[in-house]
Protein backbone atom coordinates (compact mmCIF):
# COMPACT_ATOMS: atom_id res chain seq x y z
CA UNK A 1 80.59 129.64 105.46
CA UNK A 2 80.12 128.84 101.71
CA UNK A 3 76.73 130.41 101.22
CA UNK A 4 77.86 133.64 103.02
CA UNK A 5 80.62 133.40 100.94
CA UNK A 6 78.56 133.46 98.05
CA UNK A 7 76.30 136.45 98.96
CA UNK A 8 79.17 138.27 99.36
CA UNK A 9 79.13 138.28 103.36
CA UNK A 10 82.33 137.03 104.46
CA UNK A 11 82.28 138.76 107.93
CA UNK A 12 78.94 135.68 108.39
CA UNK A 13 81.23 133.45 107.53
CA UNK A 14 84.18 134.40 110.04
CA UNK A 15 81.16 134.30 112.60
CA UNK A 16 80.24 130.97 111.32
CA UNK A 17 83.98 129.83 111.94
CA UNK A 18 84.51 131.02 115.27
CA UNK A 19 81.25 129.73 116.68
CA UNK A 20 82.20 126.04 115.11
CA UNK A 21 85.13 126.69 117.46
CA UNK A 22 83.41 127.72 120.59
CA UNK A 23 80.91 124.68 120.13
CA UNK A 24 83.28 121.79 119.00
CA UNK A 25 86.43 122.94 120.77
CA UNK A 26 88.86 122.21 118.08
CA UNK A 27 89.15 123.27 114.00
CA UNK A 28 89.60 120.92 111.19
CA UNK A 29 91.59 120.88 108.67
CA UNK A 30 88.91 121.57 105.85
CA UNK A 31 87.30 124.47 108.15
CA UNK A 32 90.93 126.26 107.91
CA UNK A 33 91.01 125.60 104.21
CA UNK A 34 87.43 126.96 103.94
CA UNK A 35 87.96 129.77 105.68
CA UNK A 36 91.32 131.23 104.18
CA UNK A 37 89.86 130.65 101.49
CA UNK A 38 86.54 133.26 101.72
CA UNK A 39 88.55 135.94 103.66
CA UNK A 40 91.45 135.34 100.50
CA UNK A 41 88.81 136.09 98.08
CA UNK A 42 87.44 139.19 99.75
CA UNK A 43 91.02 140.57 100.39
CA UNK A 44 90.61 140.35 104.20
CA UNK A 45 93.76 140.51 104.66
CA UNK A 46 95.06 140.73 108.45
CA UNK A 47 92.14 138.16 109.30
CA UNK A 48 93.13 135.82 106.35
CA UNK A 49 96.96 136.12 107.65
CA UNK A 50 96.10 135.61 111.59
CA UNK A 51 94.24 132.42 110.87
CA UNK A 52 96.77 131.13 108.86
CA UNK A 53 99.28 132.11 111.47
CA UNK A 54 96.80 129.96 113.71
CA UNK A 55 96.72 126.97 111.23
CA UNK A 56 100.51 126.71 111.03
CA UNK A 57 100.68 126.51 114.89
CA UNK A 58 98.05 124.09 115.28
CA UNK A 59 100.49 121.31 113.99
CA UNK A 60 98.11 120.05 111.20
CA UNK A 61 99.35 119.31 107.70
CA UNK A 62 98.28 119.61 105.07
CA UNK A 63 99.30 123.85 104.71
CA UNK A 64 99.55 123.74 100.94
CA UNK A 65 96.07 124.84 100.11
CA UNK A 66 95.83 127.87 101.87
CA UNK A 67 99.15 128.93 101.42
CA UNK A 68 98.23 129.02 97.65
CA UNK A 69 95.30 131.27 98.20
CA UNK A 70 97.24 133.38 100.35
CA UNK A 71 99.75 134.15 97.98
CA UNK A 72 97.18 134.52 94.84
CA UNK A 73 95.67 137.38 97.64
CA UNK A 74 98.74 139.12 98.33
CA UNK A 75 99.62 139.35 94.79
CA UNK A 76 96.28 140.64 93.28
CA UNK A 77 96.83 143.34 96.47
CA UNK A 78 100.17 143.82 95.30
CA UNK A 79 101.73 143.47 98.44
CA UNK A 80 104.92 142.03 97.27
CA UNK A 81 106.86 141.80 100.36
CA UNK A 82 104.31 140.11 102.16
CA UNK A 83 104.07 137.73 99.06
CA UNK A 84 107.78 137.00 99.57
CA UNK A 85 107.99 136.62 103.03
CA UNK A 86 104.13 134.15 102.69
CA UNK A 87 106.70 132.06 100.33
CA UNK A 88 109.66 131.96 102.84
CA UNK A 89 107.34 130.91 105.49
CA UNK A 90 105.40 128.29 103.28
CA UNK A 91 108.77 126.42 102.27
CA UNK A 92 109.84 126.53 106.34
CA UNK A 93 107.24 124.15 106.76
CA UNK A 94 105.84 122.49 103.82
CA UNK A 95 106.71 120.15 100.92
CA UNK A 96 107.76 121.43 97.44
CA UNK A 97 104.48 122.37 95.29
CA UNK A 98 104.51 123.17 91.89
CA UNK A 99 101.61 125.58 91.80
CA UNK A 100 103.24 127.61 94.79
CA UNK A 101 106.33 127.90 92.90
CA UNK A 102 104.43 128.84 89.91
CA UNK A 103 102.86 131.73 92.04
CA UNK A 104 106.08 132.83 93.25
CA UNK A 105 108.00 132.81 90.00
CA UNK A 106 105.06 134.64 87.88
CA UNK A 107 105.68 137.29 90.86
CA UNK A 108 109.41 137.44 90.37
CA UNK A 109 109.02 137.59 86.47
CA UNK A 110 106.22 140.28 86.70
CA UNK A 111 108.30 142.37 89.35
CA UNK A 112 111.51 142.12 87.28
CA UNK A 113 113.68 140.09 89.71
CA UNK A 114 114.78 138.04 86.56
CA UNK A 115 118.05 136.90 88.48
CA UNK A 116 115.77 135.45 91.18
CA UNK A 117 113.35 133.89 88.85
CA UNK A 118 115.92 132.33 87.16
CA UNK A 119 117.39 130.49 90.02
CA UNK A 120 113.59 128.93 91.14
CA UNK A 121 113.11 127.90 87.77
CA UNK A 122 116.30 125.81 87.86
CA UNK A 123 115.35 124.58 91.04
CA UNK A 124 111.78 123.47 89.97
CA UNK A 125 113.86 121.98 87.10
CA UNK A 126 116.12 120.15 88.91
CA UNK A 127 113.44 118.74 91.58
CA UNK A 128 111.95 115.95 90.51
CA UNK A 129 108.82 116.92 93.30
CA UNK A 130 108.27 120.06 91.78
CA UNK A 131 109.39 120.30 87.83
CA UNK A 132 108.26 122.43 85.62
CA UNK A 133 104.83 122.59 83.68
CA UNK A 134 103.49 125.21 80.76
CA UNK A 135 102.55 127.75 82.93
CA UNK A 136 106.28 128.02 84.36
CA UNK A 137 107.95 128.05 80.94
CA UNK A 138 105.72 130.60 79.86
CA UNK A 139 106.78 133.08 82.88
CA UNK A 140 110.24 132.75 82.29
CA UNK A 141 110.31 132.98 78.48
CA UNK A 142 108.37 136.00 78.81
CA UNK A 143 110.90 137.44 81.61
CA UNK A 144 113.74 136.16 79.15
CA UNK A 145 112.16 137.88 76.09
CA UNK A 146 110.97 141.31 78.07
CA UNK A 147 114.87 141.16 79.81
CA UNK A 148 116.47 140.68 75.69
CA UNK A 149 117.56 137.74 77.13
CA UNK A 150 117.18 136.27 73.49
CA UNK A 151 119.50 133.14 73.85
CA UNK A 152 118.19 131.81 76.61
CA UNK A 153 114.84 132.59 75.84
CA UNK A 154 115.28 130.14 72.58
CA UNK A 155 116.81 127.32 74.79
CA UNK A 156 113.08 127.76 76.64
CA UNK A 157 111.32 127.95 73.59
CA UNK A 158 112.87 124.64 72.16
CA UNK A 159 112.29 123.17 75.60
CA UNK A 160 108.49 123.71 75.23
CA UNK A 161 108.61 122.16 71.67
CA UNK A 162 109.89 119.47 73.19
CA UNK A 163 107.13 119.35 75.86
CA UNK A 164 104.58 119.97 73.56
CA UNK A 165 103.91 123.61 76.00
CA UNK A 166 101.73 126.02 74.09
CA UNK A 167 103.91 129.68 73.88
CA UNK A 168 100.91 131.88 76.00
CA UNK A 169 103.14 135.22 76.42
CA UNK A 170 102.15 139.22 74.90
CA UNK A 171 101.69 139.55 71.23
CA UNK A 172 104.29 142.01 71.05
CA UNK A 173 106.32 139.70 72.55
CA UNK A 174 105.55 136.60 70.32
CA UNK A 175 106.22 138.99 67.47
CA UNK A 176 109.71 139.99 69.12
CA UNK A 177 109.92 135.88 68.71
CA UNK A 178 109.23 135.04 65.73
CA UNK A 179 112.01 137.25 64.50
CA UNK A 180 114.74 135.81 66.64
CA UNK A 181 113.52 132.56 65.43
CA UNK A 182 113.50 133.15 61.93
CA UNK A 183 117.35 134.62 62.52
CA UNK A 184 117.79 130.93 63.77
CA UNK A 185 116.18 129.24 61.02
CA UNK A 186 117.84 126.43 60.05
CA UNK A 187 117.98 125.37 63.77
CA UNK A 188 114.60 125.68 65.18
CA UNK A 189 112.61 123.84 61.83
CA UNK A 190 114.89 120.86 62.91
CA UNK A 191 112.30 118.26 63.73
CA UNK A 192 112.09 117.00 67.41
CA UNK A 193 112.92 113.51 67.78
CA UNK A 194 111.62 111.40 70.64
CA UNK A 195 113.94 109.71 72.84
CA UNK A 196 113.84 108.47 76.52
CA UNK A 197 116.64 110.05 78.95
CA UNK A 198 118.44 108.05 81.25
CA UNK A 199 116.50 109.29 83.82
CA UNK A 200 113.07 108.33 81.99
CA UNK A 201 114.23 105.12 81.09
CA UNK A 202 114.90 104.02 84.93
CA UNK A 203 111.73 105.55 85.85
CA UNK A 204 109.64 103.73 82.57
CA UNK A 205 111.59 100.49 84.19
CA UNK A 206 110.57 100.98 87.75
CA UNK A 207 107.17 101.50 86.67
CA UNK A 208 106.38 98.66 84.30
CA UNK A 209 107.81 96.51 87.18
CA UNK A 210 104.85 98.55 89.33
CA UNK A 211 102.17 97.16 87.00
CA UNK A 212 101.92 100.07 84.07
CA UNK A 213 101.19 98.34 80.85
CA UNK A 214 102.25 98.38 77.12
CA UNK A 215 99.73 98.75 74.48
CA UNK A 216 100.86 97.72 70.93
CA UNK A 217 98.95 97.70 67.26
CA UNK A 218 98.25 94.07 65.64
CA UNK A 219 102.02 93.74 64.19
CA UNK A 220 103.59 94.95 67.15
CA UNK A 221 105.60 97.65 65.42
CA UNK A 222 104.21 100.59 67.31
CA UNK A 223 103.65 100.77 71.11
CA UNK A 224 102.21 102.88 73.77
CA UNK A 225 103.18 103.30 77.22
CA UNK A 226 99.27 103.01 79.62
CA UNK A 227 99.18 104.72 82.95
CA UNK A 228 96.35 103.76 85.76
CA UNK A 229 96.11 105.13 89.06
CA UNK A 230 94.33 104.79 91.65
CA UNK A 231 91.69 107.64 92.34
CA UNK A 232 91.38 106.89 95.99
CA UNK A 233 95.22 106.87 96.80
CA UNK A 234 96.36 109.76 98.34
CA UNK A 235 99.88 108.75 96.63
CA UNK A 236 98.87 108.12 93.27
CA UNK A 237 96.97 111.47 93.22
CA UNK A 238 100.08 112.80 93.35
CA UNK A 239 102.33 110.65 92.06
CA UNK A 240 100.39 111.06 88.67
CA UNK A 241 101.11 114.74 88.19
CA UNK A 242 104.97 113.80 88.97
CA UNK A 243 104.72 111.31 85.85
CA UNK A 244 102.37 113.03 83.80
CA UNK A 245 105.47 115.85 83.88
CA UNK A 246 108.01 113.34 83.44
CA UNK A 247 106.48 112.16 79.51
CA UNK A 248 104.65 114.97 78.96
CA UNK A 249 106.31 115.01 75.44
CA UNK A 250 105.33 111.51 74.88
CA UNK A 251 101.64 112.40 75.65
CA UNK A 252 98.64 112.80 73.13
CA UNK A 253 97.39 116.03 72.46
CA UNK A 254 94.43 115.36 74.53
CA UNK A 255 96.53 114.61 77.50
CA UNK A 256 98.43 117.39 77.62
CA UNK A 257 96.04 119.91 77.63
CA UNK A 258 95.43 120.19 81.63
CA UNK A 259 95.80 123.22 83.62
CA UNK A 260 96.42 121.86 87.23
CA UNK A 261 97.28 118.24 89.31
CA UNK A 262 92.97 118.46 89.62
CA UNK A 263 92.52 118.31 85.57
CA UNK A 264 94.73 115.32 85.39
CA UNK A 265 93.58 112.23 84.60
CA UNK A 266 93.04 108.81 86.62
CA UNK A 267 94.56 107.28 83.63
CA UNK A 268 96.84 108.51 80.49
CA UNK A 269 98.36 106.75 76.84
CA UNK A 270 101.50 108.13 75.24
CA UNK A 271 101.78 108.23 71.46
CA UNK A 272 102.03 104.80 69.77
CA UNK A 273 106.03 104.96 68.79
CA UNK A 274 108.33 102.34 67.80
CA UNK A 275 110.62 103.30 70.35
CA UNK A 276 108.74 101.52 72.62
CA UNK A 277 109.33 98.67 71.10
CA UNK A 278 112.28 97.45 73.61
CA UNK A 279 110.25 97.65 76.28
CA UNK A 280 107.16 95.73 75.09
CA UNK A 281 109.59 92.82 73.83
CA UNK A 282 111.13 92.88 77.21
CA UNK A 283 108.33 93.30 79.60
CA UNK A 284 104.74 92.60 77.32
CA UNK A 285 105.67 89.68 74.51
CA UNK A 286 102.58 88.49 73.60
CA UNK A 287 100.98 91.28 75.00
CA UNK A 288 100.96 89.80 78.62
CA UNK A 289 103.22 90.88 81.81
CA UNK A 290 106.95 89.96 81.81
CA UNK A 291 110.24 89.95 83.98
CA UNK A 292 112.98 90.55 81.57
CA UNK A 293 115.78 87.73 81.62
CA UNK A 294 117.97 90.92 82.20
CA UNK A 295 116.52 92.46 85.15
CA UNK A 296 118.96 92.00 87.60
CA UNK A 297 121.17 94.86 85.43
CA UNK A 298 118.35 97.31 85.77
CA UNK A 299 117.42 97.09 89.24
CA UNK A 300 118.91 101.10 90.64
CA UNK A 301 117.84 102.59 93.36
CA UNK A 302 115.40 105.37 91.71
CA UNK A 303 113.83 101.77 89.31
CA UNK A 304 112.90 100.72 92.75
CA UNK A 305 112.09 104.20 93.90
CA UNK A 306 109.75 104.23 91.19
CA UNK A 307 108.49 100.59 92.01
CA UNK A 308 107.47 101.45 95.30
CA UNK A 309 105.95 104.56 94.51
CA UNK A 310 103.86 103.26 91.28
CA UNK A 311 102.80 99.70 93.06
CA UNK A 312 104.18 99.06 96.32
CA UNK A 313 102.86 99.66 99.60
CA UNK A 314 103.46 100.55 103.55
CA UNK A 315 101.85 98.72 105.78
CA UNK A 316 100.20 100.01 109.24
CA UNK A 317 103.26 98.44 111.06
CA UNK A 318 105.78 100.38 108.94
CA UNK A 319 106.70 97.14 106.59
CA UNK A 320 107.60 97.70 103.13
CA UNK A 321 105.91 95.70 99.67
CA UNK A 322 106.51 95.41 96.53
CA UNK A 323 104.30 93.82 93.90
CA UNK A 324 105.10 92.28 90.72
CA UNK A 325 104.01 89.97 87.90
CA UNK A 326 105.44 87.28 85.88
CA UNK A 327 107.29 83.76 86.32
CA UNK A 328 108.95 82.41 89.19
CA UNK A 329 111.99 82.44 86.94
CA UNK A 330 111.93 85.94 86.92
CA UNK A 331 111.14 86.75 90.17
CA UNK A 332 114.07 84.91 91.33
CA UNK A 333 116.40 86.88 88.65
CA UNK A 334 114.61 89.90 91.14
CA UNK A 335 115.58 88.50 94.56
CA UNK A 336 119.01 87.38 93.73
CA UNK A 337 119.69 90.55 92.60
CA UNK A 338 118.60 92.36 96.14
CA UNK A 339 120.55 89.80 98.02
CA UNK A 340 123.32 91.55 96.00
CA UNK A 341 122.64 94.76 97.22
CA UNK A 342 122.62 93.43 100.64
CA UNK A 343 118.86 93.65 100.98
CA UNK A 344 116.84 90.87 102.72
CA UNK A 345 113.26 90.36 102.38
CA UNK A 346 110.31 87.38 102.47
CA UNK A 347 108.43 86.87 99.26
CA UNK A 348 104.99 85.38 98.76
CA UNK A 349 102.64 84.60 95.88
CA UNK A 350 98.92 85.54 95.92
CA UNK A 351 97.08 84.05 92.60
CA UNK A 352 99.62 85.50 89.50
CA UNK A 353 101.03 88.49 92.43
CA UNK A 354 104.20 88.13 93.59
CA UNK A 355 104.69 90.12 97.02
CA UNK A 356 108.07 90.92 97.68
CA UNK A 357 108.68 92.22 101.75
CA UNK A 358 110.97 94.42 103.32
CA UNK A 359 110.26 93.80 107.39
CA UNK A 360 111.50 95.24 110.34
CA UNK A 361 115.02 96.83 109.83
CA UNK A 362 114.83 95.39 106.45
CA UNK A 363 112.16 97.69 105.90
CA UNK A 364 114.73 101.03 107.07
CA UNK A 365 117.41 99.69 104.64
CA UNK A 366 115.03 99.37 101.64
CA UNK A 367 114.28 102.76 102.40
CA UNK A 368 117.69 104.39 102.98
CA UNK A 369 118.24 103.02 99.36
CA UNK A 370 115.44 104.59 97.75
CA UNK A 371 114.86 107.76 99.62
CA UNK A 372 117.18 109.76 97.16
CA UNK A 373 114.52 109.38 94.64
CA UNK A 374 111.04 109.37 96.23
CA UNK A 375 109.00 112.41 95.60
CA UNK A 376 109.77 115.15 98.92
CA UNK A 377 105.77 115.28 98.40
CA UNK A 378 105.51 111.42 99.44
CA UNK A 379 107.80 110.82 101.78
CA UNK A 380 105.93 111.13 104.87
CA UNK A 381 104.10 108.84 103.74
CA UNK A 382 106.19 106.32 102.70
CA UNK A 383 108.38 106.16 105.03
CA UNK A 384 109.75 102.74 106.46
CA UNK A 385 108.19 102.71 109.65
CA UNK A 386 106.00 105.53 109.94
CA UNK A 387 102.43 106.00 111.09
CA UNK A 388 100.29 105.45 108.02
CA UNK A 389 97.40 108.01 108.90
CA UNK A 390 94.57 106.08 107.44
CA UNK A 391 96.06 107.99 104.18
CA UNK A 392 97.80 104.36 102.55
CA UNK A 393 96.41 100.94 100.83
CA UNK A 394 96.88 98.61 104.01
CA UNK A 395 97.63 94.98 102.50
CA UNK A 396 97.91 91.84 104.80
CA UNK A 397 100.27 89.58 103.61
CA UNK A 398 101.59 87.10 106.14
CA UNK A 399 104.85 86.06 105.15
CA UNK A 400 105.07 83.12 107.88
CA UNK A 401 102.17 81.07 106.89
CA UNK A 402 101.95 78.43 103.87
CA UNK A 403 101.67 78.81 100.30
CA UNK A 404 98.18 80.96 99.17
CA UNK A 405 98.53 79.38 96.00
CA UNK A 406 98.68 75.64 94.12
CA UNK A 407 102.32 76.14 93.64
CA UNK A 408 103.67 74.78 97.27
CA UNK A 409 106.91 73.73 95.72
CA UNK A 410 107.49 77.00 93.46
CA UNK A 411 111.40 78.05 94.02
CA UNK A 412 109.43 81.48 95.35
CA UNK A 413 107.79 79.42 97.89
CA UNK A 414 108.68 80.98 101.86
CA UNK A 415 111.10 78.33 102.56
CA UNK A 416 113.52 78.84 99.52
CA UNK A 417 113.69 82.28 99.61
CA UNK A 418 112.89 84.03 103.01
């Protein structure tokens, strides 16, 4: 299908497709994604639909893909209603995606439906699984600034400063800008200063807790904040756009300049800034892992959202685990705190790993607490008690046999805190 794709022959390809069909008996996912893909690109566009139509029915996931290149054909047709209803039908059955709403707002902006637009991009804003990236500021400062929309168009602007977004819109438009800008001069040559929300500080919390580290200079007076994931977790890969949004201010220049989820990095530093420096006292003193004496006051619902998203785990029997590092001292300051909220779990240590579990029905109430704030994206797949797919880290910890470490008679042995 790819090489008659290639030399321009995508009727070979359909061929190719419906004879894997005949011979195999069943499609697979990437054959689907393949080929909606060729008959997007050559604008085939009943074939492209009825396949797609045929994908949907099938029962498979993973949609996202070829709903994308369905809308990018319908709007290089410019078939607009078929555009709008492709987006309908995509959100019927599939997860929030950012690039899909992306699509479908650039289509609102370009077809004037500024009302519209306006209401998606508050909803991208306002949903942590989709957010809001360069390319969707862009669209609706230039439907702001085309509309005279001038106010708002500013709040977007300083927005993007804020982000760090480059301003990609018309010339004419720029120019149209700069002048409103210079009317609001005193204002907008106001320097940006860097701070945390609430909201970033509970995620930054839940994710140092996860296993993201602190980097700080010799005197420890300026720190940066280190993200890893994993390249083959389905979860991280997208877990990391998700956070790469969330600090995108707080990101180097080299960081920031990515296009999609696919030109993000396995691993990204924020700016060395001394307003760090709470969090590396509190969870890296002498540059090695720590559970703050405080922790018990920090442990919310999205913190251990963010825990269990960043480094915790679902096993093949639907268990729930969390994984931390530091002293016994503070991993008890951890479990007395969920035996506060009412959640019961077993705990075991593995070499300097902590494993805190959430079994059973313990499992379904860990999850009813942090549901609220997990990704819609990653849901599925973290789920208490759902099938794993082959698509999640399996780890065997058995919580009913002896110590795996030295320390038999640690307070966080089984028998003290099980």
């Amino acid at each position: 299908m790819e090489v008659y794709a290639k030399i321009g022959e995508p009727t070979k390809s359909l061929k190719v497709y419906r004879r894997m069909q005949e011979q195999l008996g069943s499609t697979s996912v990437a054959a689907y994604h393949k080929i909606i893909k060729v008959l997007s690109k050559y604008q085939k566009l009943d074939l492209a639909d009825s396949i797609m139509s045929e994908f949907i029915n099938s029962g498979m996931k993973q949609l996202v893909p070829s709903f994308i290149d369905l809308m990018r054909m319908y709007s290089v047709a410019g078939l607009h209603e078929k555009l709008e209803s492709t987006f309908l039908r995509y959100r019927e059955v599939c997860h929030p995606n950012l690039t899909v709403f992306n699509i479908y707002l650039d289509f609102l902006v370009n077809t004037g439906n500024l009302s519209l637009a306006e209401e998606i991009f508050h909803e991208m804003r306002g949903n942590v699984a989709i957010g809001v990236d360069s390319r969707a500021c862009n669209s609706i400062l230039r439907g702001y600034m085309t509309s005279g929309e001038y106010v708002k168009a500013v709040k977007i602007y300083n927005l993007m400063r804020q982000k760090k977004y480059d301003v990609e819109i018309e010339s004419s438009l720029m120019e149209r800008l700069d002048y409103v800008l210079s009317l609001r001069e005193k204002v907008v040559e106001e320097p940006i200063r860097l701070k945390l929300t609430p909201e970033q500080r509970e995620v930054l919390t839940g994710l140092l807790l996860g296993g993201v580290q602190i980097r700080s200079d010799g005197e420890r007076r300026l720190h940066a904040i280190h993200y890893e994931f994993n390249e083959e977790s389905r979860i991280h890969s997208i877990f990391k756009r998700h956070i790469h949004d969330e600090f995108h201010e707080w990101l180097g220049s080299h960081d920031t300049m990515v296009d999609s989820t696919a030109d993000i990095p396995n691993s990204f530093t924020t700016i060395s800034h001394s307003y760090f420096t709470f969090y590396a006292d509190q969870f890296w003193p002498n540059g090695r892992p720590c559970i703050p004496k405080l922790i018990h006051r920090w442990l919310s619902p999205r913190v251990l959202a963010y825990w269990y998203m960043y480094g915790g785990y679902r096993t093949s029997s639907g268990d729930i685990l969390l994984r931390v590092k530091g002293s016994s001292e503070g991993v008890v300051s951890i479990l007395k705190a969920l035996k506060a909220k009412s959640l019961d779990y077993r705990v075991k240590k593995r070499g300097r790993v902590f494993w805190i579990g959430f079994l059973g029905d313990n499992a379904t109430f860990f999850w009813k607490v942090v549901e609220p704030f997990i990704l819609d994206e990653l849901k599925e797949l973290l789920k208490a008690g759902g099938d794993s797919n082959g698509s999640l880290e399996t780890q065997c910890i058995n919580f009913d046999s002896g110590s795996e470490t030295d320390e038999k008679n640690s307070e966080c042995s089984d028998a003290d805190t099980s």
